[in-house]
C-alpha atoms as a PDB file:
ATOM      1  CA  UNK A   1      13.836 -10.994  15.641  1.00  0.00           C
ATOM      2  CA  UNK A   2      12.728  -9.150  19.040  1.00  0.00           C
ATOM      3  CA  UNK A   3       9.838  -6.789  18.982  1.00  0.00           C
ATOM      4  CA  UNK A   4      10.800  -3.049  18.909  1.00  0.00           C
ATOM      5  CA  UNK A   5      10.414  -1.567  22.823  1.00  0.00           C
ATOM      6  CA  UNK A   6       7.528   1.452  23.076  1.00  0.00           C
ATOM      7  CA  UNK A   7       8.463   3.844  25.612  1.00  0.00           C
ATOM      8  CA  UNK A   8       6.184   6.865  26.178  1.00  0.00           C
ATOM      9  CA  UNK A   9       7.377  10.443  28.000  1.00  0.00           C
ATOM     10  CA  UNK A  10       6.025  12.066  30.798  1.00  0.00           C
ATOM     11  CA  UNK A  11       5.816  15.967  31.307  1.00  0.00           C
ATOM     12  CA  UNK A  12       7.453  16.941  34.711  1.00  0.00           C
ATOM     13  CA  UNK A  13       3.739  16.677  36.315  1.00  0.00           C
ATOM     14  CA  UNK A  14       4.058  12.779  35.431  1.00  0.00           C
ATOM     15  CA  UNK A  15       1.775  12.990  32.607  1.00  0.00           C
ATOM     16  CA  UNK A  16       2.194  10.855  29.498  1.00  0.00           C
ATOM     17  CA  UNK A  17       1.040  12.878  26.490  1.00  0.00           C
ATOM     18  CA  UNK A  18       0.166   9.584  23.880  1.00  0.00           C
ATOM     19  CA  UNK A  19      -1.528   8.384  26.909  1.00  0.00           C
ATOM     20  CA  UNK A  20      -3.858  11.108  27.657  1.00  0.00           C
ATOM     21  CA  UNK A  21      -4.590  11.010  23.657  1.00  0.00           C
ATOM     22  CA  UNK A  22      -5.577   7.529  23.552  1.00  0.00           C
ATOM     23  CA  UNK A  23      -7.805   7.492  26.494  1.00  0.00           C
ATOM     24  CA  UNK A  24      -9.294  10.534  24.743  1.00  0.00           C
ATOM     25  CA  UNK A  25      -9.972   8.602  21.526  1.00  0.00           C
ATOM     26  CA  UNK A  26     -13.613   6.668  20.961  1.00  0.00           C
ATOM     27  CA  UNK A  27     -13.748   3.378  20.552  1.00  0.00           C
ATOM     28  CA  UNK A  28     -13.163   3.648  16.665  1.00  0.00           C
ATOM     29  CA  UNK A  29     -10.283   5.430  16.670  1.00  0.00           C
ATOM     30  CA  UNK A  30      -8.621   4.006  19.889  1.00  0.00           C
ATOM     31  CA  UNK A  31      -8.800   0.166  18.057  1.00  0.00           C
ATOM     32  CA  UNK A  32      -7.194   2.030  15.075  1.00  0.00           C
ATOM     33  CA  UNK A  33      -4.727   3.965  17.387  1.00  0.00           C
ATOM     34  CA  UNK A  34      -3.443   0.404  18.968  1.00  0.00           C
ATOM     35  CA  UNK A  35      -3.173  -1.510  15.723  1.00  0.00           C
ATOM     36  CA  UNK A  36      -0.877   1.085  14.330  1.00  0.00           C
ATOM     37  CA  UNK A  37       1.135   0.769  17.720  1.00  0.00           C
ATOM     38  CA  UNK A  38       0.917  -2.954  17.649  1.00  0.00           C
ATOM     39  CA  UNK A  39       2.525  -2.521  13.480  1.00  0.00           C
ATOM     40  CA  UNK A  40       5.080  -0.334  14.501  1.00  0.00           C
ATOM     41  CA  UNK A  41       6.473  -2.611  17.526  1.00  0.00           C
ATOM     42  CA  UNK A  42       6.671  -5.210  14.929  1.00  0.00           C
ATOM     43  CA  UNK A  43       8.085  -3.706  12.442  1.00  0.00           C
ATOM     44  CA  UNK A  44      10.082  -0.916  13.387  1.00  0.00           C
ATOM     45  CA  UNK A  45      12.127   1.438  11.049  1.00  0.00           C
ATOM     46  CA  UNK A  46      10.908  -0.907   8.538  1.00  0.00           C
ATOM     47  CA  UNK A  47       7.675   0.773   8.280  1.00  0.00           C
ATOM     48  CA  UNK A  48       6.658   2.547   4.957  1.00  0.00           C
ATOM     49  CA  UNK A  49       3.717   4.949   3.355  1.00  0.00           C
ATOM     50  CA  UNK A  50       1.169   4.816   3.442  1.00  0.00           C
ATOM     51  CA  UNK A  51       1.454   3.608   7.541  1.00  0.00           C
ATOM     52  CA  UNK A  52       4.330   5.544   8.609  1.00  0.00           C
ATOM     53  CA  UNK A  53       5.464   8.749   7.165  1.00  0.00           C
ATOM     54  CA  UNK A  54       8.880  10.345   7.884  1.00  0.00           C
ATOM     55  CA  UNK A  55       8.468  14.083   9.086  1.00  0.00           C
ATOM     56  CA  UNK A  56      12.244  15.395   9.673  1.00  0.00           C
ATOM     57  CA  UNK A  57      14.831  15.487  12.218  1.00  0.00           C
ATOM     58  CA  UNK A  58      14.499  11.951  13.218  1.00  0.00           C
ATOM     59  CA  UNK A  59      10.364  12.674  13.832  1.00  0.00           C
ATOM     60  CA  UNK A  60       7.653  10.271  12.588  1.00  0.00           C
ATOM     61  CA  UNK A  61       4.429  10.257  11.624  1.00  0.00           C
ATOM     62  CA  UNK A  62       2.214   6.910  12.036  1.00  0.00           C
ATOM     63  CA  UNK A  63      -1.034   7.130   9.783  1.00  0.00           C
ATOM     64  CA  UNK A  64      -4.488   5.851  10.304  1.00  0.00           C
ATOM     65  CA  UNK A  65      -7.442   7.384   8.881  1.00  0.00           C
ATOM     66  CA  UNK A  66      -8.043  10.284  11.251  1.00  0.00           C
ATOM     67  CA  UNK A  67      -5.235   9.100  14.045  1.00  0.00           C
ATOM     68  CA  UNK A  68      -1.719  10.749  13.356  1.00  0.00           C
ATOM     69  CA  UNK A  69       0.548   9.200  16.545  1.00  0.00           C
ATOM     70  CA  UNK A  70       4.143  11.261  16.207  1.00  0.00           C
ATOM     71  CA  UNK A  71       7.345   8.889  17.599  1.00  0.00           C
ATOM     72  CA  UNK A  72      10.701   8.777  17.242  1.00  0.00           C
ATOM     73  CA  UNK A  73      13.701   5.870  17.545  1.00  0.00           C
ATOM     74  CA  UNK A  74      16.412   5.355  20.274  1.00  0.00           C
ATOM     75  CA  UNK A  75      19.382   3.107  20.167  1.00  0.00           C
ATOM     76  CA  UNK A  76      18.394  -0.138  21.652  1.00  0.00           C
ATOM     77  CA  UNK A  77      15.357  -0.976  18.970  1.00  0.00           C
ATOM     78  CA  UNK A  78      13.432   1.327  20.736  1.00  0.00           C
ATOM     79  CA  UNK A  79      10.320   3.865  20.126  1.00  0.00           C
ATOM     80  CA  UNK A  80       9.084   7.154  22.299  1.00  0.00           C
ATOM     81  CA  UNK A  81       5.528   7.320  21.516  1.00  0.00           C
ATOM     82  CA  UNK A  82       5.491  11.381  21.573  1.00  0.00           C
ATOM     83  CA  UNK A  83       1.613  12.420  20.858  1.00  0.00           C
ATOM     84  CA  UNK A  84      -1.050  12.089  18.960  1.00  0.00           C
ATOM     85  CA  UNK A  85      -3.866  14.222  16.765  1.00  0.00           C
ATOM     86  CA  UNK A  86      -7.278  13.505  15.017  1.00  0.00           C
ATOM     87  CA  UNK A  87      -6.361  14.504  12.007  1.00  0.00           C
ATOM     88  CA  UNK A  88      -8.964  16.926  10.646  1.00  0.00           C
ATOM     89  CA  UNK A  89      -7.646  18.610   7.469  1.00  0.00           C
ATOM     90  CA  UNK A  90      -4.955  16.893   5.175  1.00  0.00           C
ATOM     91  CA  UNK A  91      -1.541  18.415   6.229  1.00  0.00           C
ATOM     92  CA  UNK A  92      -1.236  18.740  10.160  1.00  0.00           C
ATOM     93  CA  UNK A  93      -1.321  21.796  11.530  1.00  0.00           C
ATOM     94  CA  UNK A  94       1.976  23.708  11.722  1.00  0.00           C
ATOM     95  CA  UNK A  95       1.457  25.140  15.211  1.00  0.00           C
ATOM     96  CA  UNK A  96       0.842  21.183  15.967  1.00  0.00           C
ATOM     97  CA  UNK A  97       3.927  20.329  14.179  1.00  0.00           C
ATOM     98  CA  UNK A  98       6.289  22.439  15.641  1.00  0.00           C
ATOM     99  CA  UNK A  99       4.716  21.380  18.961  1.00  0.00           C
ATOM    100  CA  UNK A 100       5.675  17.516  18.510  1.00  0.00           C
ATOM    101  CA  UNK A 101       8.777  18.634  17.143  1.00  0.00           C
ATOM    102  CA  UNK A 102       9.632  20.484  20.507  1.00  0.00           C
ATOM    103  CA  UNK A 103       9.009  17.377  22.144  1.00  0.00           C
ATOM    104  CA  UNK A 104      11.022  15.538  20.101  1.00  0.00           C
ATOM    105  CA  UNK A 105      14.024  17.980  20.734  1.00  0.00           C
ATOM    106  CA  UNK A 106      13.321  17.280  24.449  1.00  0.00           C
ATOM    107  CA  UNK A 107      13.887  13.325  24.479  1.00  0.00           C
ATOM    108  CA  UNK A 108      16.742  13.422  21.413  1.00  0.00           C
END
């Protein structure tokens, strides 16, 4: 079967949030950051815990060891890549959260 399609979004300035984050990311984390990516495309909404976590409201939460990259689905096997954190404590922040999950509201 086809590989899933990764779309990212763009603000109304053009900019593309996940992008920005993984250009941000050292070297560690950004090899992390595009293996997860590379997992998801292939697997889809097949993907379990500990990788993928499911956050709500059609929101999703892929898991590295610090990278946390937030997506959702779209008919047509596709994936918005929303944003992305360094996760620094266990839970993610809720002023973060409800920040992805206005984003998500925006492309649903």
């Amino acid at each position: 079967m086809a590989d899933w399609a990764c779309e990212e979004i763009r603000t109304g300035a053009g900019k593309s949030r996940i992008r920005e984050f993984l250009i941000s990311l050292g070297r560690e984390d950004f090899v992390e950051a595009a293996a997860l990516i590379r997992v998801l495309q292939v697997r889809g909404n097949q993907m379990r815990e500990p990788r993928s976590k499911a956050l709500g409201g059609n929101l999703f939460e892929l898991r590295g060891h610090q990278v946390r990259i937030f997506y959702t689905f779209r008919p047509g096997r596709r994936i918005v890549l929303l944003d992305g954190i360094i996760k620094k404590r266990t839970k993610v922040p809720v002023a973060e959260l409800e920040r992805i999950r206005k984003l998500n509201r925006e492309v649903s």
